[in-house]
Protein backbone atom coordinates (compact mmCIF):
# COMPACT_ATOMS: atom_id res chain seq x y z
CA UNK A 1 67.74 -47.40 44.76
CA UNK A 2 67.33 -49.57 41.47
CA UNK A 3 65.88 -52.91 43.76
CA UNK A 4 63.50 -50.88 45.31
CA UNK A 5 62.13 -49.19 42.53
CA UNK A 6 62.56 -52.90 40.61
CA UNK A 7 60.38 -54.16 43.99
CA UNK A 8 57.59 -51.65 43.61
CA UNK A 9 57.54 -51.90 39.50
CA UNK A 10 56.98 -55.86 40.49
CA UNK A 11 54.77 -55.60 42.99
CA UNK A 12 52.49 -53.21 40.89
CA UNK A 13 52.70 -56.01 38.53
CA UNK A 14 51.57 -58.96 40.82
CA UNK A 15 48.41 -56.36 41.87
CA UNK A 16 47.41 -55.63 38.83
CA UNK A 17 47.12 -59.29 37.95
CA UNK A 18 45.94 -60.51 41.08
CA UNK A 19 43.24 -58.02 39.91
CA UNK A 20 42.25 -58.68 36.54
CA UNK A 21 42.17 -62.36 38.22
CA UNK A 22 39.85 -61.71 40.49
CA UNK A 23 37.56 -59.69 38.05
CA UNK A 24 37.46 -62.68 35.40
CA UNK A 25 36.20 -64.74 38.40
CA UNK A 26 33.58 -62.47 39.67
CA UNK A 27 32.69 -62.58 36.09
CA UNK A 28 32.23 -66.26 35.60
CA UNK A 29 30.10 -66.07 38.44
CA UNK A 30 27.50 -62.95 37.98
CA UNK A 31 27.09 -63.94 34.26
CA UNK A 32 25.58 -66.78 34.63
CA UNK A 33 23.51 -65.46 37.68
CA UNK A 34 22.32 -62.59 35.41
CA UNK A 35 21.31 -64.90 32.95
CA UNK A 36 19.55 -67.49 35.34
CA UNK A 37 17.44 -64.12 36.68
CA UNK A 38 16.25 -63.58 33.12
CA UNK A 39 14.56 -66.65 32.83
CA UNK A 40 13.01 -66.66 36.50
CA UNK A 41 11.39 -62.93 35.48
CA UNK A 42 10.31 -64.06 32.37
CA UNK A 43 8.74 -67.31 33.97
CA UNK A 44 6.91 -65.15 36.69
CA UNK A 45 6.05 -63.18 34.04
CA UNK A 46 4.55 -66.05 32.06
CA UNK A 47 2.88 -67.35 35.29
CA UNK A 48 0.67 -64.48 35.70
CA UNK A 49 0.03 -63.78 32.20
CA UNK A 50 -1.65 -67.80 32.43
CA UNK A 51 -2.97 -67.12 35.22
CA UNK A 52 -5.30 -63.42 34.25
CA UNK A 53 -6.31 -65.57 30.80
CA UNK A 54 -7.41 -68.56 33.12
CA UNK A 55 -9.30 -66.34 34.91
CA UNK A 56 -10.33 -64.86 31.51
CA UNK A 57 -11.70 -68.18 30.07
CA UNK A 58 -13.54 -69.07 33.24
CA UNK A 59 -15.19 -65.56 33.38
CA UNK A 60 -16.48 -66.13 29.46
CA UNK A 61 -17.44 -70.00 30.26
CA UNK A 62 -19.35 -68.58 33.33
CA UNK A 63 -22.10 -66.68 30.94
CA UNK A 64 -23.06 -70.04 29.00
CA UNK A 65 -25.95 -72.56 29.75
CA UNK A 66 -24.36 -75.62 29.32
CA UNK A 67 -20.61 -77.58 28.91
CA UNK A 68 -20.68 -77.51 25.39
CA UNK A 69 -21.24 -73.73 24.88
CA UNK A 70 -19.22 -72.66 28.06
CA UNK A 71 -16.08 -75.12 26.72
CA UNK A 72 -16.60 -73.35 23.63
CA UNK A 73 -16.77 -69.68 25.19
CA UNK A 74 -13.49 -70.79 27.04
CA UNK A 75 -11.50 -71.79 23.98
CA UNK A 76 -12.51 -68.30 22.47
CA UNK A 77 -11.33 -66.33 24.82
CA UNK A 78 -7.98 -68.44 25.13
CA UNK A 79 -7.81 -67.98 21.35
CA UNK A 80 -7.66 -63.71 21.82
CA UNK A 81 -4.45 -63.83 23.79
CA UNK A 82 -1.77 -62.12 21.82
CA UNK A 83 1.59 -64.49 22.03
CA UNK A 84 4.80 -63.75 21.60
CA UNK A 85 8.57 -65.04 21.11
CA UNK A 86 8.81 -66.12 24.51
CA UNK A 87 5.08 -67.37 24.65
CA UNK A 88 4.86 -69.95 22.09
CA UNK A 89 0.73 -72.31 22.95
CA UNK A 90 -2.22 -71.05 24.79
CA UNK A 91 -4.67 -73.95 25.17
CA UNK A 92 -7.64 -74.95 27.33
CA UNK A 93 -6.99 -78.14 29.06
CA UNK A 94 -10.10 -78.64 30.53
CA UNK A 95 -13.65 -77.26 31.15
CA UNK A 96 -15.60 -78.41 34.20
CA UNK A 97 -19.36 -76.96 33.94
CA UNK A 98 -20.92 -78.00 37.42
CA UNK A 99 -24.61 -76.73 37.90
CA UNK A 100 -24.77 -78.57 41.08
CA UNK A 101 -21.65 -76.28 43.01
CA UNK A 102 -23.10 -73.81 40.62
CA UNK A 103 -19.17 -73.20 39.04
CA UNK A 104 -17.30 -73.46 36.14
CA UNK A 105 -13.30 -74.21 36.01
CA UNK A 106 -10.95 -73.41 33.64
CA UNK A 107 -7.59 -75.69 33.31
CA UNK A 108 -5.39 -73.94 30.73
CA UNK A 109 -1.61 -74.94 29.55
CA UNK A 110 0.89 -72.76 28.53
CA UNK A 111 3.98 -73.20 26.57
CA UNK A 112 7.11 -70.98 27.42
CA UNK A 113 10.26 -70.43 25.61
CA UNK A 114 12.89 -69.07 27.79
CA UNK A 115 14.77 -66.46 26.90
CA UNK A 116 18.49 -67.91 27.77
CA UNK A 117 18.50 -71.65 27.10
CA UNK A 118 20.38 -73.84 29.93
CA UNK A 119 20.83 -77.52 28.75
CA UNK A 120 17.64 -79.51 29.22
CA UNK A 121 16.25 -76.78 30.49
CA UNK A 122 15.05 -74.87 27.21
CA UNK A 123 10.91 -74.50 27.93
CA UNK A 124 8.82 -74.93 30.67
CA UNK A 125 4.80 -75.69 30.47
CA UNK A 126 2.04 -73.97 32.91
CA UNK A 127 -0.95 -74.97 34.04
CA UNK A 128 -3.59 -73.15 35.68
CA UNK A 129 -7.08 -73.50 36.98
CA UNK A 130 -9.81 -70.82 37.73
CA UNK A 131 -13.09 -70.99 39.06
CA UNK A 132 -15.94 -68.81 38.32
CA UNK A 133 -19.64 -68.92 39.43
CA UNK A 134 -22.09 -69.60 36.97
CA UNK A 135 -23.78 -66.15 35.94
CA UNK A 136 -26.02 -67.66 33.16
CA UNK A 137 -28.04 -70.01 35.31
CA UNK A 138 -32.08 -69.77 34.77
CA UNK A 139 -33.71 -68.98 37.54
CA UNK A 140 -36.10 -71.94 39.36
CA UNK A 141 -39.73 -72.08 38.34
């Protein structure tokens, strides 16, 4: 009677730590899944936040009458965003004021600060364009 019950007290033993094993290794895996998904959310996140004050800039440039005023306009608008921990540079790259397509385009760059820092791969930069039609345009005489 004593081996057996010394057999099941063992192999209760061997399961439990076959267990805990197991568990620690799950572990090591989702952790640093978890954390990878963090910074992928955040940097969709980021994405479209660029992206709507692109749009933004181009919409503000679009009202002007010339490069100068609708660069101007642009960097304005850019300059209202609201940033955060995680968003760290707003800027306009670039203003293209075409009369002859009768558009304007917005380049902007973004700076991002992620969240969980991987080695060498701390912040990432946007860019995005956006292209508006020209609202302020006099009409031909």
């Amino acid at each position: 009677m004593r081996s057996l019950a010394g057999r099941r007290q063992r192999q209760r033993r061997r399961t439990r730590g076959q267990s805990l094993v197991e568990t620690l290794a799950g572990f090591m895996i989702l952790i640093p899944l978890g954390l990878v998904a963090v910074n992928i959310i955040t940097m969709i996140s980021c994405s479209r936040n660029n992206s709507e004050w692109a749009e933004q800039a181009a919409r503000a440039a679009a009202k002007r009458l010339d490069g100068a005023s609708a660069e101007k306009a642009a960097e304005n608008a850019i300059n209202l965003c609201t940033l955060n921990n995680v968003i760290t540079n707003v800027v306009v790259e670039s203003v293209e004021y075409d009369l002859g397509q009768g558009q304007v385009t917005v380049t902007t760059l973004m700076d991002v600060k992620l969240p969980v820092p991987f080695p060498g791969w701390s912040t990432v930069q946007f860019h995005n364009a956006s292209a508006q039609p020209i609202v302020a345009t006099p009409a031909p005489i």
